[in-house]
C-alpha atoms as a PDB file:
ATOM      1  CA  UNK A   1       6.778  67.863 124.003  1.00  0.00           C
ATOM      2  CA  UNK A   2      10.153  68.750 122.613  1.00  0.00           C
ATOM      3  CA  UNK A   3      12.264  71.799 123.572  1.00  0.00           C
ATOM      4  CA  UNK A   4      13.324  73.651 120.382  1.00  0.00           C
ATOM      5  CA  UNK A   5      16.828  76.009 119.975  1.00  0.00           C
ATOM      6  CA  UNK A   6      19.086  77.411 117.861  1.00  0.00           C
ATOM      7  CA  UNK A   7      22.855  75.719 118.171  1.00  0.00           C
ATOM      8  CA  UNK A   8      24.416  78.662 118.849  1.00  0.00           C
ATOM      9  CA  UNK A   9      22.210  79.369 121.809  1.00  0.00           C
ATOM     10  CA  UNK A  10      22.256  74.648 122.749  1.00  0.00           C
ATOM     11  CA  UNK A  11      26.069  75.937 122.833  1.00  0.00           C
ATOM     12  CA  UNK A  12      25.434  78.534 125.980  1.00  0.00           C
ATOM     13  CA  UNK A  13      22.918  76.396 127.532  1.00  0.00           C
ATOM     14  CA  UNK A  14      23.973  73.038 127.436  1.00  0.00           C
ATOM     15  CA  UNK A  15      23.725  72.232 131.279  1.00  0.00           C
ATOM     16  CA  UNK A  16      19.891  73.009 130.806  1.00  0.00           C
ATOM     17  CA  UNK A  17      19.620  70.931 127.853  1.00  0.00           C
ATOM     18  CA  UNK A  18      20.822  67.991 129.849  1.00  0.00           C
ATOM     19  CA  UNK A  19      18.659  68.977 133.038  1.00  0.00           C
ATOM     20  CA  UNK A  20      15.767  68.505 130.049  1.00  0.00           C
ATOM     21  CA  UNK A  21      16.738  65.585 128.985  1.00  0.00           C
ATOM     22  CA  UNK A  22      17.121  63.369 132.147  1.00  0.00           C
ATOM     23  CA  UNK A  23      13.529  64.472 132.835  1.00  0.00           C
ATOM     24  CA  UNK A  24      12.484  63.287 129.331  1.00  0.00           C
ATOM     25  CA  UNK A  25      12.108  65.810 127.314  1.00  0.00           C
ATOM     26  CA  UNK A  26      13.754  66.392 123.518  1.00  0.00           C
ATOM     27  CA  UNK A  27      15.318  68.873 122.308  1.00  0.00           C
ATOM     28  CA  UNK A  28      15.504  69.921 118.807  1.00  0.00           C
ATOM     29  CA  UNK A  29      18.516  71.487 117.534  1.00  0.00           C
ATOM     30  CA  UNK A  30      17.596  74.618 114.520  1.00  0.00           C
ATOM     31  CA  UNK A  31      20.344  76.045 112.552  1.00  0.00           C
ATOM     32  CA  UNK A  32      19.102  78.522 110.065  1.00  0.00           C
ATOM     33  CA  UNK A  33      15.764  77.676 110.517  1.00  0.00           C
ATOM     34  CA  UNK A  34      15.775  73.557 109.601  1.00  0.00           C
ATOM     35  CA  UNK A  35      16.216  70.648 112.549  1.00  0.00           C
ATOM     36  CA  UNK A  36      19.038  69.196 112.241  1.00  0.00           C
ATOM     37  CA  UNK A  37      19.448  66.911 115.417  1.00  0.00           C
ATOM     38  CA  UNK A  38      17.562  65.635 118.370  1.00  0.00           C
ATOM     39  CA  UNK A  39      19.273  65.337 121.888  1.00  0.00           C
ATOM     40  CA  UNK A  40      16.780  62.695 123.653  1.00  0.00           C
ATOM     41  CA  UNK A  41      17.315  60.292 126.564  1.00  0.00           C
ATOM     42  CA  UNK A  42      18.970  56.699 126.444  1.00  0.00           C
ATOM     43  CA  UNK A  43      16.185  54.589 125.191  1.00  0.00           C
ATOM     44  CA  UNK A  44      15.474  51.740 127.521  1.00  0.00           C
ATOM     45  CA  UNK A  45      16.286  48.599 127.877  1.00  0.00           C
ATOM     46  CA  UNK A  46      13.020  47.143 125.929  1.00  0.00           C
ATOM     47  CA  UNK A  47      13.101  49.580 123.306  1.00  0.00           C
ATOM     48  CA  UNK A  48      16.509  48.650 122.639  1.00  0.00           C
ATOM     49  CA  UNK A  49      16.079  44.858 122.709  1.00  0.00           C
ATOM     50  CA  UNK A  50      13.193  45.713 120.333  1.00  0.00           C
ATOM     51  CA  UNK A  51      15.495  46.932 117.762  1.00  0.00           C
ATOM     52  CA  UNK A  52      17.631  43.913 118.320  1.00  0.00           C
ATOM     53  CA  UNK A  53      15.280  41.354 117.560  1.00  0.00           C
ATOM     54  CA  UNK A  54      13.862  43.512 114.477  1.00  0.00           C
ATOM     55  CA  UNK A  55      17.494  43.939 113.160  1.00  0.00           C
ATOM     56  CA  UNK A  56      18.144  39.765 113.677  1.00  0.00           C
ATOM     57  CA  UNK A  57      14.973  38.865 112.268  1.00  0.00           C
ATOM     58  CA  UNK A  58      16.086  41.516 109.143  1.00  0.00           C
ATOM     59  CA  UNK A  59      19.545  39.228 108.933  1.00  0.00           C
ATOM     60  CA  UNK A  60      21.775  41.846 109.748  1.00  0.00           C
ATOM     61  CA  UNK A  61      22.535  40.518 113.024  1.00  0.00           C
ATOM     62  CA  UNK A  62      23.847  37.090 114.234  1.00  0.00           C
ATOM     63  CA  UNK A  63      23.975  37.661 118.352  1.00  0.00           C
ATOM     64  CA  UNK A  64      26.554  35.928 119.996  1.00  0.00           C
ATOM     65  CA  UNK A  65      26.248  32.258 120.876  1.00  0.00           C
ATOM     66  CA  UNK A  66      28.319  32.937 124.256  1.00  0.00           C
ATOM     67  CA  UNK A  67      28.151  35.779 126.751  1.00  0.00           C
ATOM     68  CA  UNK A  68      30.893  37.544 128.113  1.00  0.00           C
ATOM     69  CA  UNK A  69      34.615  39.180 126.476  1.00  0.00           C
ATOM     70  CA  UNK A  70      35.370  38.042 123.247  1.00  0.00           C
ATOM     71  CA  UNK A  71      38.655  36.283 122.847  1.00  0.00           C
ATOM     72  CA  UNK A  72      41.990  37.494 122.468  1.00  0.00           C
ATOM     73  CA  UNK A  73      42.313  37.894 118.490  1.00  0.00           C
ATOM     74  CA  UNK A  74      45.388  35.539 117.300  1.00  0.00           C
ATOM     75  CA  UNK A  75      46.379  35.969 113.398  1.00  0.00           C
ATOM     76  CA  UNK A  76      45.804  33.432 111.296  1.00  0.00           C
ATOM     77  CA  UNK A  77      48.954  32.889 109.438  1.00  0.00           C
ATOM     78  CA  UNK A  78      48.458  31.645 105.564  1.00  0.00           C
ATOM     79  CA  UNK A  79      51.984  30.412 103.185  1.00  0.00           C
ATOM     80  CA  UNK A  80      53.111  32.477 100.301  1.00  0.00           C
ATOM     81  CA  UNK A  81      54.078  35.650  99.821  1.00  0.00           C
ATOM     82  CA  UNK A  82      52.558  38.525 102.080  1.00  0.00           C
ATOM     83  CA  UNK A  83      49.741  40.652 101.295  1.00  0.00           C
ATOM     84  CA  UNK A  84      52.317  43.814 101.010  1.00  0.00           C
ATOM     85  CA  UNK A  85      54.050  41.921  98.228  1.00  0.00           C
ATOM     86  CA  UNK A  86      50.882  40.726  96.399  1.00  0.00           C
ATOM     87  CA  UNK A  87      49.104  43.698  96.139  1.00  0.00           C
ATOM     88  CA  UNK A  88      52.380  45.332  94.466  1.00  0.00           C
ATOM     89  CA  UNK A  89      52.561  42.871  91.866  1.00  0.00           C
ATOM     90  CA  UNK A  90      49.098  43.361  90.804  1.00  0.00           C
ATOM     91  CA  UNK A  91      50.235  47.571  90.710  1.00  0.00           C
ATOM     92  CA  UNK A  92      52.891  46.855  88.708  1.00  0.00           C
ATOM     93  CA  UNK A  93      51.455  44.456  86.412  1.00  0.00           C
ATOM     94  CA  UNK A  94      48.945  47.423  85.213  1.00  0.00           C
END
Protein backbone atom coordinates (compact mmCIF):
# COMPACT_ATOMS: atom_id res chain seq x y z
CA UNK A 1 0.00 0.00 0.00
CA UNK A 2 1.50 3.33 -0.86
CA UNK A 3 1.82 6.34 1.49
CA UNK A 4 0.37 9.45 -0.24
CA UNK A 5 1.56 13.45 0.52
CA UNK A 6 1.67 16.65 -0.61
CA UNK A 7 5.51 17.93 -1.47
CA UNK A 8 5.37 20.62 0.62
CA UNK A 9 4.50 18.50 3.60
CA UNK A 10 7.44 15.12 1.82
CA UNK A 11 9.63 18.45 2.40
CA UNK A 12 9.00 18.52 6.48
CA UNK A 13 8.87 14.88 6.75
CA UNK A 14 11.42 13.44 4.79
CA UNK A 15 13.18 11.31 7.59
CA UNK A 16 9.71 9.45 7.82
CA UNK A 17 9.46 9.04 4.23
CA UNK A 18 12.72 7.18 4.24
CA UNK A 19 11.83 5.18 7.57
CA UNK A 20 8.75 4.09 4.95
CA UNK A 21 10.62 3.24 2.43
CA UNK A 22 13.34 0.87 3.86
CA UNK A 23 10.33 -1.06 5.22
CA UNK A 24 8.81 -1.19 1.69
CA UNK A 25 6.38 0.95 1.39
CA UNK A 26 5.81 3.85 -1.57
CA UNK A 27 5.17 6.95 -1.32
CA UNK A 28 3.38 9.07 -3.69
CA UNK A 29 4.29 12.56 -4.07
CA UNK A 30 0.74 15.12 -4.85
CA UNK A 31 1.25 18.60 -5.87
CA UNK A 32 -1.98 20.32 -6.55
CA UNK A 33 -3.84 17.39 -6.45
CA UNK A 34 -1.99 15.08 -9.46
CA UNK A 35 1.06 12.38 -8.58
CA UNK A 36 3.83 13.42 -9.78
CA UNK A 37 6.61 11.02 -8.37
CA UNK A 38 7.04 7.83 -6.49
CA UNK A 39 9.86 7.44 -3.79
CA UNK A 40 10.11 3.41 -3.61
CA UNK A 41 12.94 1.12 -2.50
CA UNK A 42 16.05 -0.07 -4.64
CA UNK A 43 14.61 -2.81 -6.69
CA UNK A 44 16.52 -6.00 -6.24
CA UNK A 45 18.95 -7.63 -7.69
CA UNK A 46 16.53 -10.00 -9.94
CA UNK A 47 14.25 -7.38 -10.83
CA UNK A 48 17.03 -5.47 -12.07
CA UNK A 49 18.77 -8.24 -14.04
CA UNK A 50 15.22 -8.70 -15.42
CA UNK A 51 15.28 -5.41 -17.04
CA UNK A 52 18.72 -6.16 -18.31
CA UNK A 53 18.03 -9.09 -20.22
CA UNK A 54 14.60 -7.47 -21.56
CA UNK A 55 16.57 -4.29 -22.62
CA UNK A 56 19.50 -6.76 -24.48
CA UNK A 57 17.06 -8.91 -25.99
CA UNK A 58 15.24 -5.28 -27.23
CA UNK A 59 18.97 -4.38 -28.83
CA UNK A 60 19.55 -1.52 -26.84
CA UNK A 61 22.12 -3.11 -24.85
CA UNK A 62 25.41 -4.92 -25.76
CA UNK A 63 26.82 -6.02 -22.01
CA UNK A 64 30.32 -6.05 -21.70
CA UNK A 65 32.40 -8.96 -22.94
CA UNK A 66 34.92 -8.43 -19.84
CA UNK A 67 34.25 -7.64 -16.20
CA UNK A 68 35.88 -5.20 -14.24
CA UNK A 69 37.15 -1.05 -14.92
CA UNK A 70 37.05 -0.07 -18.29
CA UNK A 71 40.29 1.12 -19.75
CA UNK A 72 41.99 4.25 -19.58
CA UNK A 73 40.45 6.23 -22.72
CA UNK A 74 43.55 7.19 -25.15
CA UNK A 75 42.52 9.60 -28.24
CA UNK A 76 42.63 8.37 -31.35
CA UNK A 77 44.54 10.81 -33.37
CA UNK A 78 43.32 11.13 -37.26
CA UNK A 79 45.68 13.57 -40.11
CA UNK A 80 44.28 16.74 -41.47
CA UNK A 81 43.11 19.62 -40.20
CA UNK A 82 41.33 19.62 -36.67
CA UNK A 83 37.77 19.42 -36.03
CA UNK A 84 37.89 23.28 -34.68
CA UNK A 85 39.11 24.26 -38.13
CA UNK A 86 36.66 22.07 -40.15
CA UNK A 87 33.64 22.92 -38.67
CA UNK A 88 34.55 26.78 -39.35
CA UNK A 89 34.99 26.29 -42.88
CA UNK A 90 31.72 24.71 -43.32
CA UNK A 91 30.28 28.22 -41.18
CA UNK A 92 31.86 30.27 -43.38
CA UNK A 93 31.17 28.64 -46.53
CA UNK A 94 27.23 29.35 -45.80
Amino acid sequence: MAVQMSVREAGQRFSEIIKAVKTGQEVVLIERGKRIAVIKPWSLPEQEEDALRRLEGAGLLRRATVRGPLPPFRPVRIKGESMTATLRKERDER
